[in-house]
C-alpha atoms as a PDB file:
ATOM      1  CA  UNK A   1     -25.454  19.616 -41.074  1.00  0.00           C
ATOM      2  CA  UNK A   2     -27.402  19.777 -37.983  1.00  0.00           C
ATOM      3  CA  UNK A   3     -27.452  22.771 -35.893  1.00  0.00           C
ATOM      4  CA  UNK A   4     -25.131  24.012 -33.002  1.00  0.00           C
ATOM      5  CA  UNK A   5     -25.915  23.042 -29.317  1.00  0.00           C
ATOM      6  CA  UNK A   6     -24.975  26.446 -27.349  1.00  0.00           C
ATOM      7  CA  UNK A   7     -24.598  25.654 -23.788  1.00  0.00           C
ATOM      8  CA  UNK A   8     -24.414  29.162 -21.828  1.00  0.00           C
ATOM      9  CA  UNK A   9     -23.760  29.854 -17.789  1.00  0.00           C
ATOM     10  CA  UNK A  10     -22.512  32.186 -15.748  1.00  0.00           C
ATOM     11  CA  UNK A  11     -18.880  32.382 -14.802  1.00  0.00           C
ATOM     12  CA  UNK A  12     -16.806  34.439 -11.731  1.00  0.00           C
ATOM     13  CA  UNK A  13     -19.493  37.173 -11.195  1.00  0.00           C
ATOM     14  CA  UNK A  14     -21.038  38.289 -14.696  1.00  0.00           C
ATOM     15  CA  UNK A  15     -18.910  36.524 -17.316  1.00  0.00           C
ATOM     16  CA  UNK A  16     -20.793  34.109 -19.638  1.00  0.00           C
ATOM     17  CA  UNK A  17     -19.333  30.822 -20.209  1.00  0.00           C
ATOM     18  CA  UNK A  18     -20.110  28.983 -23.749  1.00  0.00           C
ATOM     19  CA  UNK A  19     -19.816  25.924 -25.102  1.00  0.00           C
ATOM     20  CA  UNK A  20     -20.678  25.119 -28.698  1.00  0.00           C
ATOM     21  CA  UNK A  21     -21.163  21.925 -29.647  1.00  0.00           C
ATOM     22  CA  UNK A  22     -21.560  19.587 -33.202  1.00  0.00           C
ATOM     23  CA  UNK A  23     -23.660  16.687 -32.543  1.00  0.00           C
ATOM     24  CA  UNK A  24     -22.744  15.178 -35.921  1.00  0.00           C
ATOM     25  CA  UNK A  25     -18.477  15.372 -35.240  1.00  0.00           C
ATOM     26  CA  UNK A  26     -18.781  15.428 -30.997  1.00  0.00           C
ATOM     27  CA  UNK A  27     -16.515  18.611 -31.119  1.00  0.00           C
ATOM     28  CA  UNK A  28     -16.836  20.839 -28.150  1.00  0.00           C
ATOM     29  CA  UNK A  29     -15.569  24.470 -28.307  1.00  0.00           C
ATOM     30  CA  UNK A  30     -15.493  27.022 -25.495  1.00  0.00           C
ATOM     31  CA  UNK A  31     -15.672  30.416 -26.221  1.00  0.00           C
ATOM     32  CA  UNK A  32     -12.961  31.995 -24.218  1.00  0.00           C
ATOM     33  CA  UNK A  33     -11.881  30.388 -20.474  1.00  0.00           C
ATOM     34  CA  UNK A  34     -13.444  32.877 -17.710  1.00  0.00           C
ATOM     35  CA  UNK A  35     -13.348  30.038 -15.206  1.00  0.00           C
ATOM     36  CA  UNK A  36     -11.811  26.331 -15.311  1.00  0.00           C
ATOM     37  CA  UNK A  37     -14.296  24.738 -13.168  1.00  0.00           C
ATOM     38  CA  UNK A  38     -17.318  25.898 -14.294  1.00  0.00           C
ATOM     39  CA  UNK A  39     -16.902  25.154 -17.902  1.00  0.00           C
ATOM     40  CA  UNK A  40     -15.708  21.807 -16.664  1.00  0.00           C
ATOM     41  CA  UNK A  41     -18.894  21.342 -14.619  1.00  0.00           C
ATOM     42  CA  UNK A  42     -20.735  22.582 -17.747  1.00  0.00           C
ATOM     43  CA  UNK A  43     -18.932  19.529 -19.326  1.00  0.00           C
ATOM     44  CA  UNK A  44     -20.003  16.914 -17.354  1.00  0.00           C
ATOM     45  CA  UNK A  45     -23.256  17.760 -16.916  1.00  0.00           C
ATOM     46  CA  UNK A  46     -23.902  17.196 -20.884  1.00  0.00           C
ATOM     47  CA  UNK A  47     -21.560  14.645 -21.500  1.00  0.00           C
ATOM     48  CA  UNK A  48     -19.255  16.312 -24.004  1.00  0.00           C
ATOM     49  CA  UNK A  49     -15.180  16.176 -24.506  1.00  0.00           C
ATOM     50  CA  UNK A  50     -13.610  19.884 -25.354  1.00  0.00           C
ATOM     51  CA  UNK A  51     -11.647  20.121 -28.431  1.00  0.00           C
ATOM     52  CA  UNK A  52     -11.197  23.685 -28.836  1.00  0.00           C
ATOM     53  CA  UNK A  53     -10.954  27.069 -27.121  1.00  0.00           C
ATOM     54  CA  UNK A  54     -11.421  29.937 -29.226  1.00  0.00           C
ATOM     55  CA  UNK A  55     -10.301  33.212 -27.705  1.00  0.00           C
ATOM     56  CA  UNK A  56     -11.230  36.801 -27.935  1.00  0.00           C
ATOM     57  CA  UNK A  57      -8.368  38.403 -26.200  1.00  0.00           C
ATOM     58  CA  UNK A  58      -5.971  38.260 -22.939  1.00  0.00           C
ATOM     59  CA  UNK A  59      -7.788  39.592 -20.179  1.00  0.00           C
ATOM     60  CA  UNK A  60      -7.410  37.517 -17.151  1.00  0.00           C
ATOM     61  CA  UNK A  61     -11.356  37.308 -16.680  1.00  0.00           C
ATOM     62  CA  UNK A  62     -11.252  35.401 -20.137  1.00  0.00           C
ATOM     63  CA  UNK A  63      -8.444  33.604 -19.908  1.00  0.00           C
ATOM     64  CA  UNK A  64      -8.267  32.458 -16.428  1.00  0.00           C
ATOM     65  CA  UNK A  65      -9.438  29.220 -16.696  1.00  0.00           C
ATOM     66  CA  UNK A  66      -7.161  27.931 -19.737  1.00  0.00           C
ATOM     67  CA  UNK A  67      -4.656  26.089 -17.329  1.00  0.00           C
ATOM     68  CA  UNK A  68      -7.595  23.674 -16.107  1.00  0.00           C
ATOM     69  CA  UNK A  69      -8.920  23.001 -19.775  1.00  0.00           C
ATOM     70  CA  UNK A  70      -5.932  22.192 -20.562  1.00  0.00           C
ATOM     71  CA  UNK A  71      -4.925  19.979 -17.452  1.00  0.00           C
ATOM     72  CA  UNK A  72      -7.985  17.842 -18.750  1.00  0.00           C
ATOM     73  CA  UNK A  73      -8.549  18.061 -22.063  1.00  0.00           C
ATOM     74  CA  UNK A  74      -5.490  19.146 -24.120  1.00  0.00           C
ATOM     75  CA  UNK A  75      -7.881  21.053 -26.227  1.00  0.00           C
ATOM     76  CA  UNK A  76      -6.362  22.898 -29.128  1.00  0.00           C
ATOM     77  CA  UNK A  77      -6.209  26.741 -28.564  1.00  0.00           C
ATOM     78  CA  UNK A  78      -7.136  29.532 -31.199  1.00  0.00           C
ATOM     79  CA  UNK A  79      -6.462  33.114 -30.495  1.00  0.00           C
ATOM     80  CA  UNK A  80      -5.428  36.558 -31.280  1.00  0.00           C
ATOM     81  CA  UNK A  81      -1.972  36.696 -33.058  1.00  0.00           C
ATOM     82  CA  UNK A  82      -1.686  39.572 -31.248  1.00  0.00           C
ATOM     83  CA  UNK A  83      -2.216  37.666 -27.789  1.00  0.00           C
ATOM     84  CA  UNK A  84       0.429  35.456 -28.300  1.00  0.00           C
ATOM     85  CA  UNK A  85       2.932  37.630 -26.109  1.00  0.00           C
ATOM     86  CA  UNK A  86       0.402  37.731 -23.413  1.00  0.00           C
ATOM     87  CA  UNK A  87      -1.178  34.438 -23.395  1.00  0.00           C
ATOM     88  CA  UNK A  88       0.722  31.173 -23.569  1.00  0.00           C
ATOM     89  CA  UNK A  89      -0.224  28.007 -25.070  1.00  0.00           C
ATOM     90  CA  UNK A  90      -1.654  29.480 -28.556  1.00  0.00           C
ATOM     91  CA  UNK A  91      -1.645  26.533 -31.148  1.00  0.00           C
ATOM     92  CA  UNK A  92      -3.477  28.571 -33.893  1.00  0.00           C
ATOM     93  CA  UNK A  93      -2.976  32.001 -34.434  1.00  0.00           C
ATOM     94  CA  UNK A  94      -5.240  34.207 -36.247  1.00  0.00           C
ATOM     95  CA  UNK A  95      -5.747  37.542 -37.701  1.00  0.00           C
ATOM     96  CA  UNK A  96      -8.339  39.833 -39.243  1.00  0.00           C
ATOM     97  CA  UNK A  97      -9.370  37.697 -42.692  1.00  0.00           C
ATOM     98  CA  UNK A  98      -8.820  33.830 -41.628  1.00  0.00           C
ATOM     99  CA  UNK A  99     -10.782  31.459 -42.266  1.00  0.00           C
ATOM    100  CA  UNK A 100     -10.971  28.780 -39.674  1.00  0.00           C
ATOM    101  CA  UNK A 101     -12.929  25.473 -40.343  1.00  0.00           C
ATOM    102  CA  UNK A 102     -14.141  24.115 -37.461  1.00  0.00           C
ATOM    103  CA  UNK A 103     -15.792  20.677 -38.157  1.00  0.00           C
ATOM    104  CA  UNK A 104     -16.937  21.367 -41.318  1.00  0.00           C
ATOM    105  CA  UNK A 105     -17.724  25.004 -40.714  1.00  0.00           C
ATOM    106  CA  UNK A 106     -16.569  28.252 -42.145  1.00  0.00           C
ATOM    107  CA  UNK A 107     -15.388  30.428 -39.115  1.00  0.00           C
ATOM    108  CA  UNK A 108     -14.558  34.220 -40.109  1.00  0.00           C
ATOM    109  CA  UNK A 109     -11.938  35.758 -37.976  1.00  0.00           C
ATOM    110  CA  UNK A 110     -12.820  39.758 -37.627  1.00  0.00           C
ATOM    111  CA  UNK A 111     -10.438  41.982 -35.599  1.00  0.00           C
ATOM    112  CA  UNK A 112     -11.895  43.893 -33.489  1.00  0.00           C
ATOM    113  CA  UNK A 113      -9.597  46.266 -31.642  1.00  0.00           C
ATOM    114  CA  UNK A 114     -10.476  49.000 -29.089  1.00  0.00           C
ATOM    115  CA  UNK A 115     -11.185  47.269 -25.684  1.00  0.00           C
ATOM    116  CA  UNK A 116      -7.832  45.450 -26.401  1.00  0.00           C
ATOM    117  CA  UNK A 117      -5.420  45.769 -29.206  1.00  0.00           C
ATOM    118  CA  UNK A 118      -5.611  41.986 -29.611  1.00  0.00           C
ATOM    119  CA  UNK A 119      -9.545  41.369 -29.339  1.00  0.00           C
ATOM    120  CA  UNK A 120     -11.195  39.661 -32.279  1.00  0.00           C
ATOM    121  CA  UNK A 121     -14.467  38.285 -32.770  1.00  0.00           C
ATOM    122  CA  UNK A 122     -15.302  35.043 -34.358  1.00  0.00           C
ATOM    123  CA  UNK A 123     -18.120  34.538 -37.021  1.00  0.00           C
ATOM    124  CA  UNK A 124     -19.704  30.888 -37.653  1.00  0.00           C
ATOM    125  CA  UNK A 125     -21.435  32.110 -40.816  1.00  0.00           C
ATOM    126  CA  UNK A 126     -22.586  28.658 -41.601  1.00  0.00           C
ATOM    127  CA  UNK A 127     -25.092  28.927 -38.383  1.00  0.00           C
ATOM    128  CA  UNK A 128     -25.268  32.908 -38.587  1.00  0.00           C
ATOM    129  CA  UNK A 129     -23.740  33.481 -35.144  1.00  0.00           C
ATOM    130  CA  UNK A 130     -21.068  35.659 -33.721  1.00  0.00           C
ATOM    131  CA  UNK A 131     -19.249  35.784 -30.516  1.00  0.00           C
ATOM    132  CA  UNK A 132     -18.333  38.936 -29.606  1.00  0.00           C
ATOM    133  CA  UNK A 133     -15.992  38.802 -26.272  1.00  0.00           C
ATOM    134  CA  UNK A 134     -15.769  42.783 -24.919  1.00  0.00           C
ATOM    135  CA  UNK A 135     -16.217  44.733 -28.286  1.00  0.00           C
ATOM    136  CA  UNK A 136     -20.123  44.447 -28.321  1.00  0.00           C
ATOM    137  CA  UNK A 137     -22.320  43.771 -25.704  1.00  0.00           C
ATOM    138  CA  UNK A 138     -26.113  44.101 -25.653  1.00  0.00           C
ATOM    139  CA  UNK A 139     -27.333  47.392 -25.804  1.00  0.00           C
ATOM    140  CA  UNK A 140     -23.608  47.817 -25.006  1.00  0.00           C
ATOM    141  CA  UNK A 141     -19.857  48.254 -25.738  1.00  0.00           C
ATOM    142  CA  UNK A 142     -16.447  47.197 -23.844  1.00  0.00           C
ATOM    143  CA  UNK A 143     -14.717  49.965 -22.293  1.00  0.00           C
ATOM    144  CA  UNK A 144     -11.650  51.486 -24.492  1.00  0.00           C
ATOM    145  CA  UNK A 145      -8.808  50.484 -22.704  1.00  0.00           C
ATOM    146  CA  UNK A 146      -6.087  49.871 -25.088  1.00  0.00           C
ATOM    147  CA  UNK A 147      -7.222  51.456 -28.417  1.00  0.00           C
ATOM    148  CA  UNK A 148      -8.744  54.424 -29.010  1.00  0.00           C
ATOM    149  CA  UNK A 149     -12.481  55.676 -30.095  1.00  0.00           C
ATOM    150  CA  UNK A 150     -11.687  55.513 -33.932  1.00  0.00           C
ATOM    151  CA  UNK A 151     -10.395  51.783 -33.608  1.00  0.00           C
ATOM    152  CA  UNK A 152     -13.589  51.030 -31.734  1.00  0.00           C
ATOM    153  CA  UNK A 153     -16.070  52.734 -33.859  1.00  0.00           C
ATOM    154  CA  UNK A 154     -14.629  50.964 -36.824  1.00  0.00           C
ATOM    155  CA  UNK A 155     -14.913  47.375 -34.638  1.00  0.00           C
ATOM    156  CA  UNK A 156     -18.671  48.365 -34.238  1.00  0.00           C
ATOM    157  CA  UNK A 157     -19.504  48.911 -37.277  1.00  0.00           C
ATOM    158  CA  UNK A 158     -17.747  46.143 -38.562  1.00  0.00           C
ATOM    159  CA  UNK A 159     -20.054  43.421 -36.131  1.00  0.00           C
ATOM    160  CA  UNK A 160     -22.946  46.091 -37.035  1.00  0.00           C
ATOM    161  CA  UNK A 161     -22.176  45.384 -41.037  1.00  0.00           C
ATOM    162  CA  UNK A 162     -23.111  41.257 -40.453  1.00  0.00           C
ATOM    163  CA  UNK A 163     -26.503  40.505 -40.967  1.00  0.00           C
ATOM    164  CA  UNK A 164     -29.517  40.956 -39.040  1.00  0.00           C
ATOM    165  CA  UNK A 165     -30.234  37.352 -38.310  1.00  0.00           C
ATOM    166  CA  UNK A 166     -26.579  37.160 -36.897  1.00  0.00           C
ATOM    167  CA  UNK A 167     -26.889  35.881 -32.926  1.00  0.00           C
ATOM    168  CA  UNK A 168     -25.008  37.842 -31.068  1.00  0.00           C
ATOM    169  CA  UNK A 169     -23.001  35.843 -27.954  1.00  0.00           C
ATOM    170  CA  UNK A 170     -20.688  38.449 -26.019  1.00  0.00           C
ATOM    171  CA  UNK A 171     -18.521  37.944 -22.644  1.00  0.00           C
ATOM    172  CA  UNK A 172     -20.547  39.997 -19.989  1.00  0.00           C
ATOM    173  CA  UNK A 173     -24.048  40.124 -18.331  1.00  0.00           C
ATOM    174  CA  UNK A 174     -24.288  43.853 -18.648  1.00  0.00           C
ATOM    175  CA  UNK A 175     -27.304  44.419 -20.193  1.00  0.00           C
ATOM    176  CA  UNK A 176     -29.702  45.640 -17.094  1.00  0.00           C
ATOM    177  CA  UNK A 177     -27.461  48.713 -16.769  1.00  0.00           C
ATOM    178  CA  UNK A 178     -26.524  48.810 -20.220  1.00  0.00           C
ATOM    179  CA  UNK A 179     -30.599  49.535 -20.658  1.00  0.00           C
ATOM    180  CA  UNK A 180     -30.836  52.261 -18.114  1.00  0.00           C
ATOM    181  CA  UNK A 181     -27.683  54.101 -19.825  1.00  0.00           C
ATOM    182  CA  UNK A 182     -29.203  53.796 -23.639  1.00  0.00           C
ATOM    183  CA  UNK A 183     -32.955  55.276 -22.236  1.00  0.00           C
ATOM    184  CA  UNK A 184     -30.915  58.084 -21.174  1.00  0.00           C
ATOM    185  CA  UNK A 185     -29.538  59.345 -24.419  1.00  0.00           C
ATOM    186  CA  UNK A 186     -32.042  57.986 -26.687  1.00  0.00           C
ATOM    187  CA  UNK A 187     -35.551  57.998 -24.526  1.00  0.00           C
ATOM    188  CA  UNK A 188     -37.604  58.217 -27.480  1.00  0.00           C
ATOM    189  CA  UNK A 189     -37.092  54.599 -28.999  1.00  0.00           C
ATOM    190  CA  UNK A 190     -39.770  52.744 -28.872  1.00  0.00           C
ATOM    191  CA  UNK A 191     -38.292  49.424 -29.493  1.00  0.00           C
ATOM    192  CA  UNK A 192     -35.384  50.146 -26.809  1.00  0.00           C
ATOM    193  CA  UNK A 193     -38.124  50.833 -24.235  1.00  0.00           C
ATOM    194  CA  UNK A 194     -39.863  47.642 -25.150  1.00  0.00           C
ATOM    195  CA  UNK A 195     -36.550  45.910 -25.250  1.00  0.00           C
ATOM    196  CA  UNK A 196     -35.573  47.186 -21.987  1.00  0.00           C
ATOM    197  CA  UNK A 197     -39.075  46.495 -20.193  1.00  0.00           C
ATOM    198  CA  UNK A 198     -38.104  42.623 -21.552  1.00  0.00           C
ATOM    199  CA  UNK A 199     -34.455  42.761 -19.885  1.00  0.00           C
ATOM    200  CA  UNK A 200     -35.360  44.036 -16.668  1.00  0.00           C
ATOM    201  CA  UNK A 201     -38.319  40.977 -16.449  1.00  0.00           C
ATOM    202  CA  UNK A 202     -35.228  38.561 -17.295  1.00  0.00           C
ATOM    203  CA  UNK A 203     -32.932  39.586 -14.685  1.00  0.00           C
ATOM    204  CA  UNK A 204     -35.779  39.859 -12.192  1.00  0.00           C
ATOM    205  CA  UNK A 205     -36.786  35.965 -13.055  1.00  0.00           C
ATOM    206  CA  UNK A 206     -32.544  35.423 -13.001  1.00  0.00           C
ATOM    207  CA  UNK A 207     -32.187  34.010 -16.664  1.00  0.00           C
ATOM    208  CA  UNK A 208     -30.086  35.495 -19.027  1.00  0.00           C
ATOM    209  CA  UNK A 209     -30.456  38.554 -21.222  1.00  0.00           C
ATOM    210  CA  UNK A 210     -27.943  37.007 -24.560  1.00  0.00           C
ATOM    211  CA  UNK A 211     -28.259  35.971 -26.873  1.00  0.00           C
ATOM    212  CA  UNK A 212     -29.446  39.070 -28.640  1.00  0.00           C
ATOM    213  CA  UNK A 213     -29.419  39.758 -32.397  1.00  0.00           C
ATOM    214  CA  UNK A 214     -27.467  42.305 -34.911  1.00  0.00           C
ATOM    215  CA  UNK A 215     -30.457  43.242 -36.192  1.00  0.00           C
ATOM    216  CA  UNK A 216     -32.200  44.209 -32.765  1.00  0.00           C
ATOM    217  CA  UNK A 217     -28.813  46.238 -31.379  1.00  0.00           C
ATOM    218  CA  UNK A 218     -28.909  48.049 -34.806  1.00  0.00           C
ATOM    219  CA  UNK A 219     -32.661  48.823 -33.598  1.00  0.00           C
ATOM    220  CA  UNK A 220     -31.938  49.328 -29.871  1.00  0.00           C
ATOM    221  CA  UNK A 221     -27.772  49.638 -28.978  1.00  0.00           C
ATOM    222  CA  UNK A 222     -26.742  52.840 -28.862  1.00  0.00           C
ATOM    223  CA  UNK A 223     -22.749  52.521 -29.465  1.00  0.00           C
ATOM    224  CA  UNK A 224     -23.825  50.605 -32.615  1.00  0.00           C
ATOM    225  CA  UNK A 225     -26.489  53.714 -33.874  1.00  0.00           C
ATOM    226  CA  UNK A 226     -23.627  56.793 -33.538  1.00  0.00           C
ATOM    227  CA  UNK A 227     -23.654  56.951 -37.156  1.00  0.00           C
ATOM    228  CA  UNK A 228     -27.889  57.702 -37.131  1.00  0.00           C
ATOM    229  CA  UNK A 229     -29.560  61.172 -37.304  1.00  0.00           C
ATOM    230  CA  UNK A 230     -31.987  59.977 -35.010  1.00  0.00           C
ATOM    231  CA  UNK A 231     -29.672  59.121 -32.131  1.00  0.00           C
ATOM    232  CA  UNK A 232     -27.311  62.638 -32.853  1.00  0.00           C
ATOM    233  CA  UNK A 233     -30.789  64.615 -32.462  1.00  0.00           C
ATOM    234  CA  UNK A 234     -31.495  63.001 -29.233  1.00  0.00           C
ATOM    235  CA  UNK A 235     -28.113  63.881 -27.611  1.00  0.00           C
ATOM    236  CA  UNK A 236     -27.543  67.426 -29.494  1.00  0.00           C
ATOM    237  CA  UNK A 237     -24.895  66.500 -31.596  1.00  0.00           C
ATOM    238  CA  UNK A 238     -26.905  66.365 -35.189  1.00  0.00           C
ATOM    239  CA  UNK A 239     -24.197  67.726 -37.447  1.00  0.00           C
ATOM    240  CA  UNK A 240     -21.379  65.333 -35.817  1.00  0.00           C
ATOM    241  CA  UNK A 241     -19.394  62.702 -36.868  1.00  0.00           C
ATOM    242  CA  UNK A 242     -20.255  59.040 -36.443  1.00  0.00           C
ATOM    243  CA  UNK A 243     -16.604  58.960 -34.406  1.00  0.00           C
ATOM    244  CA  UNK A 244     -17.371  61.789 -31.992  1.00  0.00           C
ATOM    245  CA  UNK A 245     -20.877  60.655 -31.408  1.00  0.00           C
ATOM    246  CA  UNK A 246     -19.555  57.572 -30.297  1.00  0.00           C
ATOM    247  CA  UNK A 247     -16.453  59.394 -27.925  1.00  0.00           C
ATOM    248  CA  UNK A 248     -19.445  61.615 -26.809  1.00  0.00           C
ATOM    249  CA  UNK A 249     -21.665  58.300 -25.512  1.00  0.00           C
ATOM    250  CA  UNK A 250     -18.325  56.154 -24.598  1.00  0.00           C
ATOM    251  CA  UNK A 251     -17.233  59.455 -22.017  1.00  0.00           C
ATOM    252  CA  UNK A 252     -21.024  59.209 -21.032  1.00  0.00           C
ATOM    253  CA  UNK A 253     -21.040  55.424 -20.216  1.00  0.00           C
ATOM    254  CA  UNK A 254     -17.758  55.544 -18.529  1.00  0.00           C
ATOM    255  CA  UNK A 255     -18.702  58.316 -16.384  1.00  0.00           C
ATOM    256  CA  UNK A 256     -22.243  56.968 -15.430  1.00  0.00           C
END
């Protein structure tokens, strides 16, 4: 089994597009449609035919470009069960549990509520990668729109449970501001100074901050570290739940 060719670029203003890519089958999957013509540019330019979409959840900026893939390729569409109201076209539903195989692959479908009610992540355990949409961003988190801060903790720590190896893909460049927001509650960690140092060099040179690791947001992110004594002490909250913590840095973010 030879190993995925991820193909990432920048869509509308600071979406990511992805394509994924088996060079033994020729399937080509994007990972949610932000924008038809760039992920059909992104086509051309390697020489590959789409065969899938897999979606995270209805927002427009992720779904936008579906009526252009689909103008040109007819590819088949996974997505949220939940979407299905919202978002036309759906040829495979899914839910928290499925199992998708994906030439040859294993692909775990995780729910992952909060930002939307619909929003799931998908996990290609085979190549130890997960694409994350709006739940988890580097040193980051989607805002709650539609759930509420329980639903999202639990969708953290869910992503946060996969292993440390796990490369993390997610639907925003965020991460510059994400790093100035997680120095200001936890200042003290040494690895998310480093790490930020490293982000702010990237954006500077205009290349991309993703894809990150599980491992290294466990170390650096946050919204994924609520549930840490370390983090509580550093905002004042040592004797409070995972669940508020998280409320207490979501309010923070938003209000930032």
């Amino acid at each position: 089994m030879s190993e995925l060719v991820i193909e990432q670029f920048m869509c509308r203003s600071d979406n990511f597009g992805v394509l994924v890519h088996d060079p033994d089958t020729g399937l080509t999957a994007a990972i949610d449609a932000p924008d038809g013509q760039p992920i059909l540019d992104a086509l051309d330019r390697k020489g590959w035919k789409l065969s899938h979409v897999f979606l995270t959840h209805h927002h427009a900026d992720h779904t936008a470009g579906l009526p252009a893939l689909h103008d040109r390729f007819q590819p088949r569409l996974i997505g949220p069960k939940r979407s299905m109201e919202k978002v036309s076209g759906i040829d495979l539903p899914v839910s928290q549990g499925n199992v998708i195989e994906w030439s040859g692959r294993d692909i775990n479908v995780l729910e992952t509520p909060g930002h939307t009610l619909d929003h799931v992540s998908y996990w290609f355990s085979d190549d130890k990668i997960v694409f994350a949409g709006d739940t988890l961003f580097a040193l980051g988190c989607g805002r709650v729109f539609e759930g509420d801060y329980a639903m999202m903790w639990e969708s953290l720590e869910k992503l946060g449970a996969l292993p440390d190896a796990t490369r993390l893909y997610c639907g925003h460049e965020y991460t510059l501001a994400n790093a100035r927001f997680a120095l200001s509650v936890d200042p003290d960690n040494a690895k998310l100074k480093a790490r930020a140092e490293e982000v702010a060099r990237l954006r500077r040179d205009d290349l991309p901050t993703l894809p990150s690791t599980i491992g290294l947001e466990r170390q650096t992110n946050p919204f994924l570290r609520a549930d840490e004594a370390d983090l509580k002490q550093a905002i004042g909250m040592p004797d409070a739940s995972a669940e508020s913590v998280f409320g207490f840095l979501r309010d923070a973010k938003d209000k930032a």
